[in-house]
C-alpha atoms as a PDB file:
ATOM      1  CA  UNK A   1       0.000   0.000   0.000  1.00  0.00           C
ATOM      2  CA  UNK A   2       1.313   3.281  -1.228  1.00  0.00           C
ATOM      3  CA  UNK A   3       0.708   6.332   1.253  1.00  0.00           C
ATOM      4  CA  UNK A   4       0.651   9.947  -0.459  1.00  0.00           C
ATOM      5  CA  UNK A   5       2.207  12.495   1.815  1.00  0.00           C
ATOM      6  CA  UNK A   6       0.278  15.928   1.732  1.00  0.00           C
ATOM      7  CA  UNK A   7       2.204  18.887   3.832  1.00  0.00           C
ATOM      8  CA  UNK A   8      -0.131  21.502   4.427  1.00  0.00           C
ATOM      9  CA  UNK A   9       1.256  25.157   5.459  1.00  0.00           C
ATOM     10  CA  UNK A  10       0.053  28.399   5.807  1.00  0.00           C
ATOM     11  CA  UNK A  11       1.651  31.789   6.429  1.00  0.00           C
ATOM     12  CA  UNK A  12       1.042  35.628   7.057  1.00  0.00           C
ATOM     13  CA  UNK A  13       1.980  39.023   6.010  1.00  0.00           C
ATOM     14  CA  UNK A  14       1.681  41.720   8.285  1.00  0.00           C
ATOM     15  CA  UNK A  15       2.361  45.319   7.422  1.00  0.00           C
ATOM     16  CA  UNK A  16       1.336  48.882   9.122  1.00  0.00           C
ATOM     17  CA  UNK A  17       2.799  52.818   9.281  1.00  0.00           C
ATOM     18  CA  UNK A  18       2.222  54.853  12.080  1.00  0.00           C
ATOM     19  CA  UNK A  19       2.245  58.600  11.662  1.00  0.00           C
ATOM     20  CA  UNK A  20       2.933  61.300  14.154  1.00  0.00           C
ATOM     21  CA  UNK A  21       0.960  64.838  13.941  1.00  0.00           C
ATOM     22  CA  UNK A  22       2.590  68.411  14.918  1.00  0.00           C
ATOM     23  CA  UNK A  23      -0.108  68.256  17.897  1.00  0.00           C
ATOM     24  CA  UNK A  24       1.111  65.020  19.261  1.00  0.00           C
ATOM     25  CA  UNK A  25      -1.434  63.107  18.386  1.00  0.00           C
ATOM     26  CA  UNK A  26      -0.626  59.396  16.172  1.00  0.00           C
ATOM     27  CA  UNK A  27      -2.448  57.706  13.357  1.00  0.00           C
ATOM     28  CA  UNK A  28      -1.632  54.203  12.559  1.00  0.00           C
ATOM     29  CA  UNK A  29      -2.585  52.145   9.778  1.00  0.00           C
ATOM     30  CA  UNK A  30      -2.348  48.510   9.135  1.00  0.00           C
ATOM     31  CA  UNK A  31      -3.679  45.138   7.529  1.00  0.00           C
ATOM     32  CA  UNK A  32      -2.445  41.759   7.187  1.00  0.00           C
ATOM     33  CA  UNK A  33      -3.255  38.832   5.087  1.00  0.00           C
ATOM     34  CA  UNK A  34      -3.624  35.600   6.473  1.00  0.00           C
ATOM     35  CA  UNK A  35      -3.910  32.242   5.137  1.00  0.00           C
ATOM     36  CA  UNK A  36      -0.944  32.504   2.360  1.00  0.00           C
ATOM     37  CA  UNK A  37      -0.463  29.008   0.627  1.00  0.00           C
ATOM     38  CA  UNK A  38      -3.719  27.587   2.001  1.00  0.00           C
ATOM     39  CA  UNK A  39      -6.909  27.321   0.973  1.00  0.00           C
ATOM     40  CA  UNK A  40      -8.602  30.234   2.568  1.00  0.00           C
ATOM     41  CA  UNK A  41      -7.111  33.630   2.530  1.00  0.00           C
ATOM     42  CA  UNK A  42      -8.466  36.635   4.769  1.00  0.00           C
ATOM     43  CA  UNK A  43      -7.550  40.504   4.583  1.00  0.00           C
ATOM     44  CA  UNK A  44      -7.576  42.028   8.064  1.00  0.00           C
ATOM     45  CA  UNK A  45      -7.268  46.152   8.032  1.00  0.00           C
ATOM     46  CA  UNK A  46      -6.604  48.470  11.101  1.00  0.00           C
ATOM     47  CA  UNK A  47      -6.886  51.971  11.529  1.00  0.00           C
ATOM     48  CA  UNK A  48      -6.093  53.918  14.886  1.00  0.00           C
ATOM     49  CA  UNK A  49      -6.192  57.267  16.040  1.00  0.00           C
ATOM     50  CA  UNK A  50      -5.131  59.044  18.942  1.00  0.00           C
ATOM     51  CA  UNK A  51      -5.420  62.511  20.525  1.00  0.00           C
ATOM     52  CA  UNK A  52      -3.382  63.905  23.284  1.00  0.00           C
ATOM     53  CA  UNK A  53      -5.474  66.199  25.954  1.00  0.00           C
ATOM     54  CA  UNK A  54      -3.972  68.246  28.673  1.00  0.00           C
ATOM     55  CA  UNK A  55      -5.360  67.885  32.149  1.00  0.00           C
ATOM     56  CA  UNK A  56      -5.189  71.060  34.030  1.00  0.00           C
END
């Protein structure tokens, strides 16, 4: 009896800038893509923001 080997592997990619603004404040974007050499492949995409506040 003959087996067939099958090797099943999957990887991701994961990429993203962050910028930051004369007021202090940040804005990050990203997105990664999942499921590379598999069957099933997903796009993921961030976005963040932040703003800085003085407390008196």
């Amino acid at each position: 009896m003959d087996r067939q080997r099958r090797y099943c592997w999957s990887a991701r990619a994961v990429g993203g800038i962050t910028a930051q603004l004369s007021n202090g404040g940040q804005l990050a974007l990203g997105a990664e893509r999942a499921g590379l050499g598999g069957n099933f492949g997903l796009w993921t995409y961030r976005a963040c923001a932040s703003i800085p506040f003085g407390a008196e």
